[in-house]
Protein backbone atom coordinates (compact mmCIF):
# COMPACT_ATOMS: atom_id res chain seq x y z
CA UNK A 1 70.69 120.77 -156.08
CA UNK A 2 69.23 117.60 -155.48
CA UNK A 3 65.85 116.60 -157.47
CA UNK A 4 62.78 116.68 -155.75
CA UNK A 5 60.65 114.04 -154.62
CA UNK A 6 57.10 113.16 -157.31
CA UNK A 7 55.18 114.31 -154.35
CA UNK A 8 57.07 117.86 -153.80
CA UNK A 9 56.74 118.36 -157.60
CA UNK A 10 52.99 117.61 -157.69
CA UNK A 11 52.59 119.69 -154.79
CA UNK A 12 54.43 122.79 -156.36
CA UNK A 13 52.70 122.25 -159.25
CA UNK A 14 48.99 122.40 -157.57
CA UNK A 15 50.03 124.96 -155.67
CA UNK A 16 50.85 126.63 -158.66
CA UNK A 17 47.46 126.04 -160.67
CA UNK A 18 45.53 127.66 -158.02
CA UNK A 19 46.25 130.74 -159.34
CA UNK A 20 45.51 130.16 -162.58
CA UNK A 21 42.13 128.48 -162.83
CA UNK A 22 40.85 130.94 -165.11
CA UNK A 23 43.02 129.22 -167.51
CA UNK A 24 41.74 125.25 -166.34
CA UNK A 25 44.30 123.48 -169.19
CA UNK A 26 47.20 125.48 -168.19
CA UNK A 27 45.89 124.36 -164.71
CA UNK A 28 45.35 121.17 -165.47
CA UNK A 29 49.13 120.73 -166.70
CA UNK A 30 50.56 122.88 -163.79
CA UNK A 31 48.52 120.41 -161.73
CA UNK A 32 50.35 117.31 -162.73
CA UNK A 33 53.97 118.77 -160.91
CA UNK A 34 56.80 121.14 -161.42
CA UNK A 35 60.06 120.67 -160.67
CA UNK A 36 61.11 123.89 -159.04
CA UNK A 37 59.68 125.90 -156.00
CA UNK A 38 56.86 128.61 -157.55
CA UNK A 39 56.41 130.65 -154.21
CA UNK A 40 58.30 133.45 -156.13
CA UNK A 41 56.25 133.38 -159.09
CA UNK A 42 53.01 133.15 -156.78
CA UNK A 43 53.84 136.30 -155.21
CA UNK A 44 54.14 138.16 -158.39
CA UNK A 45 51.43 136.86 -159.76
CA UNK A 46 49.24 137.95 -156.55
CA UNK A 47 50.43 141.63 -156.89
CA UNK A 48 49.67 143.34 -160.04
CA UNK A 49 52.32 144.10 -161.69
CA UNK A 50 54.17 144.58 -165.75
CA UNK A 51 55.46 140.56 -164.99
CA UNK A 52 52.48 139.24 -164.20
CA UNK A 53 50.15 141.40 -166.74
CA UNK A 54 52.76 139.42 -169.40
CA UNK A 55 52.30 136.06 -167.76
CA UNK A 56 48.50 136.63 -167.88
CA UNK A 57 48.99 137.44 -171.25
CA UNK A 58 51.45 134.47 -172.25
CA UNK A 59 49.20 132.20 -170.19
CA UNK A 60 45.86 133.27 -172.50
CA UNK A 61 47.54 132.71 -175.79
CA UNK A 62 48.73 129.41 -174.38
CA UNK A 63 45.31 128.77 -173.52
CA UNK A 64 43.77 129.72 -176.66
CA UNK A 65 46.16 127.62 -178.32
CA UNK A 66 45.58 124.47 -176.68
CA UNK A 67 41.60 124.91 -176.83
CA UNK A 68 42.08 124.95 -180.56
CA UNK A 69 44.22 121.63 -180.58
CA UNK A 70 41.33 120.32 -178.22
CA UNK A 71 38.72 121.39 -181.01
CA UNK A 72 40.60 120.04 -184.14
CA UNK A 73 41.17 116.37 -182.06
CA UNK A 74 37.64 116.58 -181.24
CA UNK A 75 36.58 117.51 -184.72
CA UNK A 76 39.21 114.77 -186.08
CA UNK A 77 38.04 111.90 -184.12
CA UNK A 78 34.19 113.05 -185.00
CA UNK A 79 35.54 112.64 -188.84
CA UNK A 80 36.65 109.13 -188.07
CA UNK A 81 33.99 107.92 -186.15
CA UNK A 82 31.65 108.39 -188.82
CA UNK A 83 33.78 107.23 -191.25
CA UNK A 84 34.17 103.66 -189.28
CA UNK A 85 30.31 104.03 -188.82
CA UNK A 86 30.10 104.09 -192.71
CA UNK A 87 32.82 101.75 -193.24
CA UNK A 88 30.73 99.10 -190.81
CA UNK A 89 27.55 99.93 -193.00
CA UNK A 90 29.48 99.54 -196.37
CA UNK A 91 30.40 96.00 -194.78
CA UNK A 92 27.34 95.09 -193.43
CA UNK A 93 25.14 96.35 -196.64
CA UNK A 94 27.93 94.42 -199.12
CA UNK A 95 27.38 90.95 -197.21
CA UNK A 96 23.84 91.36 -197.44
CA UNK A 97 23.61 92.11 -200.95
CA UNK A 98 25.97 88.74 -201.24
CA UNK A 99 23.94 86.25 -199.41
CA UNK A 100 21.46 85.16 -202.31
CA UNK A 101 17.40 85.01 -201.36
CA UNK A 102 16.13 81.93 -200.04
CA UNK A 103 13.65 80.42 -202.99
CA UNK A 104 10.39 79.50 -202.10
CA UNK A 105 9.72 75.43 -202.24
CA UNK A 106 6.09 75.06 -202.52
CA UNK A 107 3.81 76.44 -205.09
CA UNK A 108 0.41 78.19 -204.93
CA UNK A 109 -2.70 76.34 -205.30
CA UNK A 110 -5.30 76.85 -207.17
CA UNK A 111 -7.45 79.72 -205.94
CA UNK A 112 -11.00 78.58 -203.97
CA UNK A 113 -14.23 80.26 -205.13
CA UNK A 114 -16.57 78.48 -202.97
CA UNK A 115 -18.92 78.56 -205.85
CA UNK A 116 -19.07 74.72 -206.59
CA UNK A 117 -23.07 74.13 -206.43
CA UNK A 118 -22.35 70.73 -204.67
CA UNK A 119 -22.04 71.14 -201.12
CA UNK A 120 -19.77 67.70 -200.66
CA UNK A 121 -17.56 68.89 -203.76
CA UNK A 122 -17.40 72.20 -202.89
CA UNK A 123 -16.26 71.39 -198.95
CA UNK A 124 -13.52 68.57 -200.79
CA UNK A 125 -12.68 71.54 -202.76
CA UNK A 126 -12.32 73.98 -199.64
CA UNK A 127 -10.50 71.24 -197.46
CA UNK A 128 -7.91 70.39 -200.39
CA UNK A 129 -7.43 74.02 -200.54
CA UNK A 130 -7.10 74.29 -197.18
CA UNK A 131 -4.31 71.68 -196.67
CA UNK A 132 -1.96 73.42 -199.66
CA UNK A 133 -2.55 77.08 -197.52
CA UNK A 134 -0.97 75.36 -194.40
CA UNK A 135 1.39 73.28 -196.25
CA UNK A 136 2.64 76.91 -198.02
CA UNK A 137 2.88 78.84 -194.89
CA UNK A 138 4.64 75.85 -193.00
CA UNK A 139 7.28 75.11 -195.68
CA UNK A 140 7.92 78.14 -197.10
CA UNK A 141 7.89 80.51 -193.71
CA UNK A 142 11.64 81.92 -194.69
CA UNK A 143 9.23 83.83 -197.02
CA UNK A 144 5.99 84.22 -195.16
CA UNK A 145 7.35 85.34 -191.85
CA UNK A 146 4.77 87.55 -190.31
CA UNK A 147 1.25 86.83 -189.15
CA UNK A 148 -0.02 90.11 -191.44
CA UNK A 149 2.19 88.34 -194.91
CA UNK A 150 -0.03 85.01 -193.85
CA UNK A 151 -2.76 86.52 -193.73
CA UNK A 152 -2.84 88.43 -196.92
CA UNK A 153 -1.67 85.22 -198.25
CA UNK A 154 -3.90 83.39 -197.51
CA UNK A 155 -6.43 86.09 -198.45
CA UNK A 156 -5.01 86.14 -201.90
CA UNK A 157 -5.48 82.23 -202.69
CA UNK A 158 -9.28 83.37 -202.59
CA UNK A 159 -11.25 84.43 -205.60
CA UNK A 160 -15.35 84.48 -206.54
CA UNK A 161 -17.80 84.53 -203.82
CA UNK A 162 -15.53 83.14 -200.97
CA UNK A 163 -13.51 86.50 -201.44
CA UNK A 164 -16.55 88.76 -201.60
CA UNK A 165 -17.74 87.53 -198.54
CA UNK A 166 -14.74 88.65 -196.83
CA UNK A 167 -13.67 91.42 -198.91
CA UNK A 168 -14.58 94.22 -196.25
CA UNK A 169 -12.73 92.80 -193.83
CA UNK A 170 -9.72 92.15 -196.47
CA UNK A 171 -9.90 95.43 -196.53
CA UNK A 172 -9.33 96.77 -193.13
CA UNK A 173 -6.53 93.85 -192.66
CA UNK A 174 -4.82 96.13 -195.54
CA UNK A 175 -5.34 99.78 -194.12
CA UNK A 176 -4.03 98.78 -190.48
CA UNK A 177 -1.12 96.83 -191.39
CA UNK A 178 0.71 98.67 -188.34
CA UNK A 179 -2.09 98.26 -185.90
CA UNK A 180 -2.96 94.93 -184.96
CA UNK A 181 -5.97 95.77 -182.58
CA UNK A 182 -8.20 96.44 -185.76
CA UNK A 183 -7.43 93.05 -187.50
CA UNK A 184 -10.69 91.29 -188.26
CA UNK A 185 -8.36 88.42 -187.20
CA UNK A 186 -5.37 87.63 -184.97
CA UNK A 187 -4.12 85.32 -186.74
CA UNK A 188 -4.11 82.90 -189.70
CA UNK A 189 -5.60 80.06 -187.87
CA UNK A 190 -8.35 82.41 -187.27
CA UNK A 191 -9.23 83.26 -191.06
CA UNK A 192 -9.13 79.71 -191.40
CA UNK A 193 -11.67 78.84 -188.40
CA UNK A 194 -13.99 81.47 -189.97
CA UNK A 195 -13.98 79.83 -193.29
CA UNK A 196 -14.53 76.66 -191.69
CA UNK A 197 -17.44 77.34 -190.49
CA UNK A 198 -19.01 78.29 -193.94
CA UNK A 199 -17.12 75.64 -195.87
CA UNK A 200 -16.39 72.52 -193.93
CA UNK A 201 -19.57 72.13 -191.75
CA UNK A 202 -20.48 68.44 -193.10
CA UNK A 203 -19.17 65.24 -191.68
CA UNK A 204 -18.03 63.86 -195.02
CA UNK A 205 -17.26 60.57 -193.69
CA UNK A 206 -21.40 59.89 -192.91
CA UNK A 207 -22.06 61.64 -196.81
CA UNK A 208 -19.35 59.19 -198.16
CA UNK A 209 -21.31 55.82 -196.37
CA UNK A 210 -24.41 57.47 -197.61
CA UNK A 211 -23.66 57.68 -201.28
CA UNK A 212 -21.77 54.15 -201.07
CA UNK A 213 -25.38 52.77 -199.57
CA UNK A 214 -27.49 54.26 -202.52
CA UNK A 215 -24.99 52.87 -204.87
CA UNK A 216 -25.17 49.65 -203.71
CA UNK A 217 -29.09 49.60 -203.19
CA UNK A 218 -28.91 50.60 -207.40
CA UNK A 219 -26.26 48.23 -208.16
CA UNK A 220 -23.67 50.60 -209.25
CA UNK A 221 -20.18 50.47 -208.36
CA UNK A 222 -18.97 53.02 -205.86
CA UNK A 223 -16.33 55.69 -207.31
C-alpha cells in the first residue's frame, strides 16, 4: 500500500474530527492528519452502536486526560513565571541595596529669623541667606529632587518671626503634599519672591553711598 500524500492525511484526519468536536483536543489532534482512510470508522460512529458507545467512552477519558496535562503545564509555567518575576526583583532590590547613597556636598546655613532690628543688616542677613538656599538646592539636587522637598527645605532654614509669618501656609504645603493645586506656592522661586518682598525691598547700593557720605562728612573711616 503506498503512503498517502500530507494533504490526503490532513484531509482524513479533519474529516475525522468533525465528528468529534465535543471532544475539541482529540479534535484538534485528529485535525492535524491520519494516515489511513476513517470513512469506516465515521459510519460507526454515526450509528449508535456497542463500538461507538466504547469509542465515546475511550475518547472522554482521553479527553479528560489531556485537559489535566493542559492544567498542570498551565499551573507549572504560572509557578515559574512568578518565580522569574521574584528572581528579577531579588536582582533588581540586591543592586539597589549595593549602589551606596549619593552624600550631600553643601551644608545648611544658618537659619534666618528676620528679627535683626536693622533694616540694612537684617536684608544682608536675608540676602546671604538667600544665596546658601539656592546654592543648597542647586548643588545638592541628587538629594532635593522634588519641588515639594525644596520647598520644605527651604521652609526649614527659617526660624523666629520670618517662620511665623508663614507658618499657616507651611502648614497647608505639609497636609497636601499629593495635591499641588492647594500649594500656597508653585514653586521654590516663588517662596523666595514672597520673602523678597518683605526682606530685600531696599536698594543697598544707595544705603551703602549714604553711610560712606556721613562718614566722610564726620571724618571717620568707612568699614
Amino acid at each position: 500500500m503506498s503512503q498517502p500524500s500530507d494533504q490526503q492525511q490532513a484531509e482524513w484526519g479533519r474529516a475525522l474530527a468533525d465528528g468529534y468536536q465535543k471532544f475539541p483536543r482529540i479534535a484538534a489532534c485528529l485535525s492535524t492528519g491520519i494516515t489511513v482512510d476513517p470513512i469506516a470508522l465515521i459510519g460507526q460512529l454515526s450509528t449508535p452502536s456497542p463500538v461507538s458507545e466504547c469509542l465515546q467512552a475511550a475518547f472522554h477519558t482521553i479527553e479528560t486526560y489531556l485537559n489535566h496535562q493542559e492544567f498542570e503545564r498551565q499551573q507549572k509555567a504560572d509557578e515559574f513565571s512568578k518565580m522569574a518575576a521574584a528572581l528579577a526583583k531579588a536582582v533588581t532590590d540586591g543592586s539597589s541595596a549595593r549602589e551606596k547613597p549619593r552624600r550631600r556636598l553643601t551644608t545648611d546655613p544658618e537659619p534666618f529669623s528676620g528679627e535683626e532690628k536693622d533694616i540694612a543688616k537684617r536684608q544682608v542677613n536675608y540676602v546671604n541667606w538667600r544665596s546658601h538656599i539656592g546654592r543648597v538646592l542647586q548643588t545638592d539636587s541628587h538629594i532635593f529632587k522634588t519641588e515639594f522637598e525644596k520647598l520644605q527645605y527651604t521652609a526649614g532654614r527659617l526660624t523666629g518671626e520670618a517662620y511665623r509669618l508663614f507658618q499657616a501656609r507651611f502648614d497647608v504645603l505639609t497636609a497636601s503634599k499629593d495635591n499641588r493645586q492647594l500649594w500656597p506656592w508653585d514653586s521654590t522661586k516663588d517662596l523666595v519672591a514672597a520673602l523678597d518682598g518683605i526682606y530685600a525691598m531696599m536698594d543697598l547700593s544707595k544705603t551703602a553711598a549714604l553711610d560712606y557720605d556721613d562718614l566722610w562728612m564726620k571724618g571717620q573711616p568707612y568699614p
